[in-house]
Each structure stands twice: as C-alpha cells, then as structure tokens.
C-alpha atoms as a PDB file:
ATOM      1  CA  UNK A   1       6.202 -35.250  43.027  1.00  0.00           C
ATOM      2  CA  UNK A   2       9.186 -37.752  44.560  1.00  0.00           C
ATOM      3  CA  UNK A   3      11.109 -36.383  41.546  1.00  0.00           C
ATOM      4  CA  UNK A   4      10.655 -33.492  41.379  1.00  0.00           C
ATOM      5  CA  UNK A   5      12.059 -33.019  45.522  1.00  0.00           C
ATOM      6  CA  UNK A   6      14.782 -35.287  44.380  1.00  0.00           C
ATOM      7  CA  UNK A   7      15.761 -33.126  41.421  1.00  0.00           C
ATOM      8  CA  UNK A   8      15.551 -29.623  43.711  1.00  0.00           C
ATOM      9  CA  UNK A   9      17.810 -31.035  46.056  1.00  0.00           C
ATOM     10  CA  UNK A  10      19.874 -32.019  43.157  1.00  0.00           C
ATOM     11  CA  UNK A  11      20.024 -28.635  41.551  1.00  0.00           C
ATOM     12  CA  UNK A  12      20.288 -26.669  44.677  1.00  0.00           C
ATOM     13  CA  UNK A  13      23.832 -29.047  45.410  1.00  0.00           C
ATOM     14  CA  UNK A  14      25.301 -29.115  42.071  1.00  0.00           C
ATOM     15  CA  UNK A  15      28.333 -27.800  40.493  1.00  0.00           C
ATOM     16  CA  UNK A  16      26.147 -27.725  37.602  1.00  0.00           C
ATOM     17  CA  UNK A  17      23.886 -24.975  36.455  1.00  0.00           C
ATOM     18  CA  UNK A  18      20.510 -25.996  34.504  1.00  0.00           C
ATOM     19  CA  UNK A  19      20.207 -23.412  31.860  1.00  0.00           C
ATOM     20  CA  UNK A  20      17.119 -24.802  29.698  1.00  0.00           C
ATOM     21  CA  UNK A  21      14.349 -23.844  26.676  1.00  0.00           C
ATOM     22  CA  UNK A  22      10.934 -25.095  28.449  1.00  0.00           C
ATOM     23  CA  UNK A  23      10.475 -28.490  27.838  1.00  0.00           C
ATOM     24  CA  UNK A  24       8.724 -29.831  25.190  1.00  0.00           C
ATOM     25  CA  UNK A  25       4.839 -30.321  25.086  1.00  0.00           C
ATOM     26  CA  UNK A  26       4.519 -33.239  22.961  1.00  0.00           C
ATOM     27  CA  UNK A  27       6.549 -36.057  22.002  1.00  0.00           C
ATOM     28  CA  UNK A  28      10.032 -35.755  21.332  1.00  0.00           C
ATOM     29  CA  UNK A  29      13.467 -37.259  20.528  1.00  0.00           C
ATOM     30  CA  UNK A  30      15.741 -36.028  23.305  1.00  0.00           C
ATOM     31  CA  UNK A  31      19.487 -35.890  22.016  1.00  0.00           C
ATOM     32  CA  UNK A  32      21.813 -36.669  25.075  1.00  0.00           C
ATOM     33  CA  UNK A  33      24.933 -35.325  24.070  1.00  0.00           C
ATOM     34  CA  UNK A  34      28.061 -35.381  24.024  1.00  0.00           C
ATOM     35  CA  UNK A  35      27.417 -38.353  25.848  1.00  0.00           C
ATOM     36  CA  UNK A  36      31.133 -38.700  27.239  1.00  0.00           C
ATOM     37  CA  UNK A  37      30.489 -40.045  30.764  1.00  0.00           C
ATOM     38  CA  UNK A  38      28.282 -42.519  32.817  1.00  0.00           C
ATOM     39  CA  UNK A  39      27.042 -39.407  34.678  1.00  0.00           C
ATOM     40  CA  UNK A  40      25.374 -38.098  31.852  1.00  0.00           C
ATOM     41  CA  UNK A  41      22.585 -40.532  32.931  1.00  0.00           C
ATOM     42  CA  UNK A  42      22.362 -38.513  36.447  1.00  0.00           C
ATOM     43  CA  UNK A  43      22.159 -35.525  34.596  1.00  0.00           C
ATOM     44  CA  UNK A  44      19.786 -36.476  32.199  1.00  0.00           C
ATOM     45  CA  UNK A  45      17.188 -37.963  34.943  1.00  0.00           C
ATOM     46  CA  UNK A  46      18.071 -34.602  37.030  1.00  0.00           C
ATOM     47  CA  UNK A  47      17.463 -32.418  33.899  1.00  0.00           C
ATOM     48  CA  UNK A  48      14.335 -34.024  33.486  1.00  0.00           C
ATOM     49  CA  UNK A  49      12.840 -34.579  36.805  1.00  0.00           C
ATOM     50  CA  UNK A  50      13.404 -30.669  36.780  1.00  0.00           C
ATOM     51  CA  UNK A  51      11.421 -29.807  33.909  1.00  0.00           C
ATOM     52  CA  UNK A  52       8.221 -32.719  34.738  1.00  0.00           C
ATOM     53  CA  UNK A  53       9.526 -34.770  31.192  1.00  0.00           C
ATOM     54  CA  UNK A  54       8.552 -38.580  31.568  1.00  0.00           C
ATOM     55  CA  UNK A  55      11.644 -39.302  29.549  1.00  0.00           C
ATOM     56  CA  UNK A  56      11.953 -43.329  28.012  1.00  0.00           C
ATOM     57  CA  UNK A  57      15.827 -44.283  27.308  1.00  0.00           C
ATOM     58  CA  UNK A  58      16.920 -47.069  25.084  1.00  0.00           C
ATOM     59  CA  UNK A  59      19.290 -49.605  26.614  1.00  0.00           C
ATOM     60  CA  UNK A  60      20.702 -52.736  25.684  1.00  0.00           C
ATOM     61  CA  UNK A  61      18.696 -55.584  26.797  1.00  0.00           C
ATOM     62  CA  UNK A  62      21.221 -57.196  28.911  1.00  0.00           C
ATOM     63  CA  UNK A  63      20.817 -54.024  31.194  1.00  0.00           C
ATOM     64  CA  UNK A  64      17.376 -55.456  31.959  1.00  0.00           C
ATOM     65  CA  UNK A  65      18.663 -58.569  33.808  1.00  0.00           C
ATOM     66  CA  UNK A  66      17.879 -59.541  37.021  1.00  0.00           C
ATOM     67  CA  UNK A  67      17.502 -57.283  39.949  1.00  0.00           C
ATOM     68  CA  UNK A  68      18.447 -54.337  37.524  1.00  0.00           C
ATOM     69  CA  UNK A  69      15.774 -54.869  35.303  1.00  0.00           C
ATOM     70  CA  UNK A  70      12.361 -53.582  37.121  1.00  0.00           C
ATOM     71  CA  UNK A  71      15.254 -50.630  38.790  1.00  0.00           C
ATOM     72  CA  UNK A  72      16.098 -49.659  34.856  1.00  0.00           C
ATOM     73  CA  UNK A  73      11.756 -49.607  33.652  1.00  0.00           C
ATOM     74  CA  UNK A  74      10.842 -47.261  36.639  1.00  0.00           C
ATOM     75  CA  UNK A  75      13.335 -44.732  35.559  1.00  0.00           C
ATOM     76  CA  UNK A  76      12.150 -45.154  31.395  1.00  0.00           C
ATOM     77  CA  UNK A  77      14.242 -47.475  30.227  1.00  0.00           C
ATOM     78  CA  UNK A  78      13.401 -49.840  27.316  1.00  0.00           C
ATOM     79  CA  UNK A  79      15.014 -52.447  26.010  1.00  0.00           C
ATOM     80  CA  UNK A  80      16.672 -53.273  22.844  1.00  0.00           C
ATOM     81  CA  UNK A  81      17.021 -56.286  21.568  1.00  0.00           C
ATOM     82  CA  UNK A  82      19.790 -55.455  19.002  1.00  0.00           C
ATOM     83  CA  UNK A  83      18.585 -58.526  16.369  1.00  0.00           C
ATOM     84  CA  UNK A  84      15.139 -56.589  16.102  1.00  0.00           C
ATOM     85  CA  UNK A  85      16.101 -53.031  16.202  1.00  0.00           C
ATOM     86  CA  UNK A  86      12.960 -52.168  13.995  1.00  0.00           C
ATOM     87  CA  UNK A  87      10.815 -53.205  16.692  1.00  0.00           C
ATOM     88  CA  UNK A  88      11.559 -50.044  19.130  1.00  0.00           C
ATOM     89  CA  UNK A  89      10.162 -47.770  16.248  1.00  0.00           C
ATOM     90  CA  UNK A  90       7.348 -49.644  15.990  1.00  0.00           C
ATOM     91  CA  UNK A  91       6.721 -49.630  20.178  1.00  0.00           C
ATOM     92  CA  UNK A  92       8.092 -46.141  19.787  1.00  0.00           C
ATOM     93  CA  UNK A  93       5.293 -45.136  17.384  1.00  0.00           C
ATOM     94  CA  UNK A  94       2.522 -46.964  19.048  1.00  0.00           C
ATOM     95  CA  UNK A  95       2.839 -45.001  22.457  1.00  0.00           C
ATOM     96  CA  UNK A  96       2.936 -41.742  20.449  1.00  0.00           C
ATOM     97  CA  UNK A  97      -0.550 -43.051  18.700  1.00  0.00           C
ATOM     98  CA  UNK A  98      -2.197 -43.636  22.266  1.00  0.00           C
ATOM     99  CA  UNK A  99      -1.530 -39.976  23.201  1.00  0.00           C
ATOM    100  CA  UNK A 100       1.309 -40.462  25.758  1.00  0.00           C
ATOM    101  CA  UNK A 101       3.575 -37.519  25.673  1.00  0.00           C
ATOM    102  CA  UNK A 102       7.136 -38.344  26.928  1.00  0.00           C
ATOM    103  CA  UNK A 103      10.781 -37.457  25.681  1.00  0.00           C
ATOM    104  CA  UNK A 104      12.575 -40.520  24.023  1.00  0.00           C
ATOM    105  CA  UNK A 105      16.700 -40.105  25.058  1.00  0.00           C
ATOM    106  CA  UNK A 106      19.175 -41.356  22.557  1.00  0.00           C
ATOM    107  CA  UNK A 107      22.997 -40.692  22.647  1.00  0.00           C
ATOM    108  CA  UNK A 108      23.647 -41.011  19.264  1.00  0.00           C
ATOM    109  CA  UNK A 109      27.210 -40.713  19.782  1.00  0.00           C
ATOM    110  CA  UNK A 110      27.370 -44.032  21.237  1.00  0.00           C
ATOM    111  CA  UNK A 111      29.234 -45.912  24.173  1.00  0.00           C
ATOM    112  CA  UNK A 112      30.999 -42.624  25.116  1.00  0.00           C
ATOM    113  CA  UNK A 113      34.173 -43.285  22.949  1.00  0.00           C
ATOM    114  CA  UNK A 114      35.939 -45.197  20.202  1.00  0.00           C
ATOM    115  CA  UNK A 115      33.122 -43.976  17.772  1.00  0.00           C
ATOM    116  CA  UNK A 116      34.222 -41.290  14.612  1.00  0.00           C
ATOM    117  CA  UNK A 117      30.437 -40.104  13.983  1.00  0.00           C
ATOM    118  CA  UNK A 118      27.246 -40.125  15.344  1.00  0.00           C
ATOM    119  CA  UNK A 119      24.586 -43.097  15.030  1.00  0.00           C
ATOM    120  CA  UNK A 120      21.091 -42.412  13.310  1.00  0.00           C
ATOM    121  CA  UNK A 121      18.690 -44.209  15.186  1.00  0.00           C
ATOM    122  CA  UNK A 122      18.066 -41.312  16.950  1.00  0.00           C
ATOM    123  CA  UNK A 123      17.017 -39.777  12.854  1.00  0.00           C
ATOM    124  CA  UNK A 124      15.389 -42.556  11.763  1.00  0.00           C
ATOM    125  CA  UNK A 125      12.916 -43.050  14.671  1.00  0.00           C
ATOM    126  CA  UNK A 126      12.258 -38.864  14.355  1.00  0.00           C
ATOM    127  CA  UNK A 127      11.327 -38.850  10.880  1.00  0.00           C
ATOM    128  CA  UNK A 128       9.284 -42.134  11.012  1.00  0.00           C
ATOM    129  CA  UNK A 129       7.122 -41.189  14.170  1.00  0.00           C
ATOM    130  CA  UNK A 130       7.028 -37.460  12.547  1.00  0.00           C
ATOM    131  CA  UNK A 131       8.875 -36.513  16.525  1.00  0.00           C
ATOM    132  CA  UNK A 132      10.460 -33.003  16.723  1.00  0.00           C
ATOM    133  CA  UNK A 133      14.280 -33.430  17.960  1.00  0.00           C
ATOM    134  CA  UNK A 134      15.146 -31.919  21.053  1.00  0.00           C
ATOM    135  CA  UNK A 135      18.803 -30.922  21.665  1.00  0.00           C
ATOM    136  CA  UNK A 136      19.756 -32.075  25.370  1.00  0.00           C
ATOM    137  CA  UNK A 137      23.524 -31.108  26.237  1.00  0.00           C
ATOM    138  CA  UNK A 138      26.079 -31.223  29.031  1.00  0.00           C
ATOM    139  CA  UNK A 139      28.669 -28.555  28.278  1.00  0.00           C
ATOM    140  CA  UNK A 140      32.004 -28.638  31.085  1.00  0.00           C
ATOM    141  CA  UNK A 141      33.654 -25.778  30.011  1.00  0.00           C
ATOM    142  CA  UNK A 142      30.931 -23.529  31.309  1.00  0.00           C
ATOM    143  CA  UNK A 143      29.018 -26.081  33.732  1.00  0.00           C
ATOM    144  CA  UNK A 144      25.716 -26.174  32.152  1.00  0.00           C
ATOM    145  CA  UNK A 145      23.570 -28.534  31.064  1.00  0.00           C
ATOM    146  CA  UNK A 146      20.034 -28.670  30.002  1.00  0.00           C
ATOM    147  CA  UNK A 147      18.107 -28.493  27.000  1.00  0.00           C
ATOM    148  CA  UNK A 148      18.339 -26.384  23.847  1.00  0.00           C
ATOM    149  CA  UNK A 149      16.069 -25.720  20.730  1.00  0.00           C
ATOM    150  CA  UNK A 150      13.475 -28.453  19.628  1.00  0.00           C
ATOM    151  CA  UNK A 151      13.366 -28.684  15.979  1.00  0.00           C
ATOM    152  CA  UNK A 152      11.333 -30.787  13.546  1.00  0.00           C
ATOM    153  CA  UNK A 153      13.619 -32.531  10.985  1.00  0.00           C
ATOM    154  CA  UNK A 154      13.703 -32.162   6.926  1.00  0.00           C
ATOM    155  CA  UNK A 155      15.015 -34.866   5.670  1.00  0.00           C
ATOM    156  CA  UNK A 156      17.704 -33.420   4.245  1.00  0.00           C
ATOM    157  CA  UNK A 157      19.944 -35.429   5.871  1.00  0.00           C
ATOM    158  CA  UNK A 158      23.400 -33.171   6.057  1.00  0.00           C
ATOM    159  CA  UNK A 159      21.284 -29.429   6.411  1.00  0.00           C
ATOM    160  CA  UNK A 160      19.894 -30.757   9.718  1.00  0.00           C
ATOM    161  CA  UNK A 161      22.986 -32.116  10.883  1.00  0.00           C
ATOM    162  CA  UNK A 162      24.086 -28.602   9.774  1.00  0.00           C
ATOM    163  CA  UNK A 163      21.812 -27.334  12.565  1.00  0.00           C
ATOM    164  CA  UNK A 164      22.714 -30.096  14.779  1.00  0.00           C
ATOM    165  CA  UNK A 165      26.611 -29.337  14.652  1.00  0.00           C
ATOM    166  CA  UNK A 166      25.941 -25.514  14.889  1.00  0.00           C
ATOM    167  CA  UNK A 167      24.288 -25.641  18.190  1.00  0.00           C
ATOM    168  CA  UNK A 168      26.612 -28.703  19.492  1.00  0.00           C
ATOM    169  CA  UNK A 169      30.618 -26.934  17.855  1.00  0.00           C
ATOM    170  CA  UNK A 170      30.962 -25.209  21.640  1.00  0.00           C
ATOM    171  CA  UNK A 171      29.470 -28.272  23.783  1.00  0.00           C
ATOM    172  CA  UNK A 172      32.118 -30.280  24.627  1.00  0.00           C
ATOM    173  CA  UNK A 173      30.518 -32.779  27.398  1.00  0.00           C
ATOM    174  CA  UNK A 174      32.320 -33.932  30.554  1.00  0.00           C
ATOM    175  CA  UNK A 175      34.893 -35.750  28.795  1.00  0.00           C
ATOM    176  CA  UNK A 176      35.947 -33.802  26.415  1.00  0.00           C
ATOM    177  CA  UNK A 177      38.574 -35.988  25.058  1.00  0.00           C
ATOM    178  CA  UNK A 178      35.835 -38.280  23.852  1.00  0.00           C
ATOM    179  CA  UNK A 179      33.423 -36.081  22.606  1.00  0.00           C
ATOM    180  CA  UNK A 180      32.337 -37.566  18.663  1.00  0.00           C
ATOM    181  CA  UNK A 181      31.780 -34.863  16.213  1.00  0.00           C
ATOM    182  CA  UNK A 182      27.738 -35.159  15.484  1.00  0.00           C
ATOM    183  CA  UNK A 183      28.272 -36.348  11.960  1.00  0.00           C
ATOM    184  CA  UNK A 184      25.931 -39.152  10.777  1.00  0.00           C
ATOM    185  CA  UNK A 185      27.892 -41.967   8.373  1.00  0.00           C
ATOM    186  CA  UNK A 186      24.563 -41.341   6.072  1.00  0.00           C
ATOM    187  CA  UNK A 187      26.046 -37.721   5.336  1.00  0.00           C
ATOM    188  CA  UNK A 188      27.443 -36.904   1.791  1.00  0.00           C
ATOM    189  CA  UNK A 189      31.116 -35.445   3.010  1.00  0.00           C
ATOM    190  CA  UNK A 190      31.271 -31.898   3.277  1.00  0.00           C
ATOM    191  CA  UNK A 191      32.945 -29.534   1.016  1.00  0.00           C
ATOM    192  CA  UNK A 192      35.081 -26.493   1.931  1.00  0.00           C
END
C-alpha cells in the first residue's frame, strides 16, 4: 500500500510519462533497458510500485554489504555471487515452483556502458525456468517509460532477438550515448 502512495506521488511529479501493457500475471523476466543511467533503478521501482509487480533484481554481492544490505533485500534485490552464477537459476526456479509470482529485472546490457552487445543471463534463466520475457524500457526522446509486450521465448536464439531489437531500434534510454545495441554474443552475425 506504502508503495503504491509512494509511486502516485512519483508519477503525479515526474517529467516522465508511464505509458504501460498491464503487468504481467505470472512470473516473468523483466528486461530493464537501455539501462544507461543509475536512475533507471528509480524508474524501475516507480514503474513497478505503479503496476503492484513484486519485482526481484540481481546485484552484485558486494552491494549487499553492511548497512546497504537489508536496504537492497526490502526493495528485491538478490545477490550474485559471480563464482556461482548457476546458483541464481536454481533460487530463481525454486521460487517460481512454490507459486510466488514476481518480475525478475535484468539489464542485460550491463554496467550502463563500455559493453558492444547485450548479456544472456537474462535468456538463459527465461528458457530454463520456462519465464515469458517482459520488455521494460525508458525511452528520453519521448519521456516514457514503462513496460511493453511480454513474450515467451523460442529458442531460436537470433529470431527472438529479432523481436527484441524491433521493439527496442526507437528506445534510446536516458543516456543515449551509451545505449548497447540488444545483440547477444551467442547470435550467428546477421546478413544483409
């Protein structure tokens, strides 16, 4: 309920407009991107709080330290120990198999520059918890934000990124200078 006022008062202050599909009734992997700023995180909570989405982030673990850490699990967050990356699917899968219905946020265009494609966590955890992908987007050229189409992935690897690109070509995040083409190093290059 605390959210919810939090995220009204939000809206109703914003330069940004919310224009958003309904949210998602079941489990999802929620695509933050392009994920060119640290306010993407506002955003994202805002977009969510919005909509009623328990949304779980991963972050690296060191982002769990100290006072941070119990700060960073009350608004989703889990950790990631990077030498056991195969564990989050596995706590990923388990909370889908006891029923709990939440939106998992990746940025799979990484630390919001230096990066020339996309990474595919964000793929592998979909197709191994059988999650729908939801496309999440900040757009500055026309000051929206929100969520787009939920789709369930193939696994044809370079048609869904197909989709992927087509709905993120005119999204070009808050900084657009370091927006990363959604291109997954997994992809068989493209021919014209």
């Amino acid at each position: 309920m605390l959210r919810r006022l939090i995220s009204r008062v939000f809206w109703s202050f914003s330069r940004w407009t919310l224009t958003t599909e309904p949210a998602p009734a079941r489990p999802t992997v929620l695509i933050g991107a392009p994920h060119t700023s640290n306010w993407d995180f506002v955003l994202m909570l805002a977009i969510a709080w919005r909509l009623g989405i328990d949304v779980r982030w991963l972050g690296k673990k060191s982002l769990f330290h100290g006072w941070r850490g119990p700060i960073m699990r009350a608004l989703g967050g889990i950790p990631v120990d990077r030498s056991d990356p195969g564990r989050v699917v596995g706590d990923v899968v388990a909370k889908v198999q006891d029923g709990e219905v939440f939106g998992l946020v990746v940025t799979p265009d990484g630390t919001r520059k230096g990066h020339s494609h996309w990474k595919s966590g964000f793929y592998r955890i979909a197709r191994e918890t059988a999650m729908p992908v939801t496309l999440g987007y900040v757009d500055r050229t026309t000051m929206t934000t929100g969520l787009g189409p939920t789709i369930e992935l193939t696994g044809d690897v370079a048609s869904d990124m197909d989709r992927i690109r087509a709905f993120y070509a005119d999204k070009a995040g808050l900084r657009p200078e370091h927006r990363v083409e959604p291109r997954l190093s997994e992809e068989q290059p493209l021919t014209s």
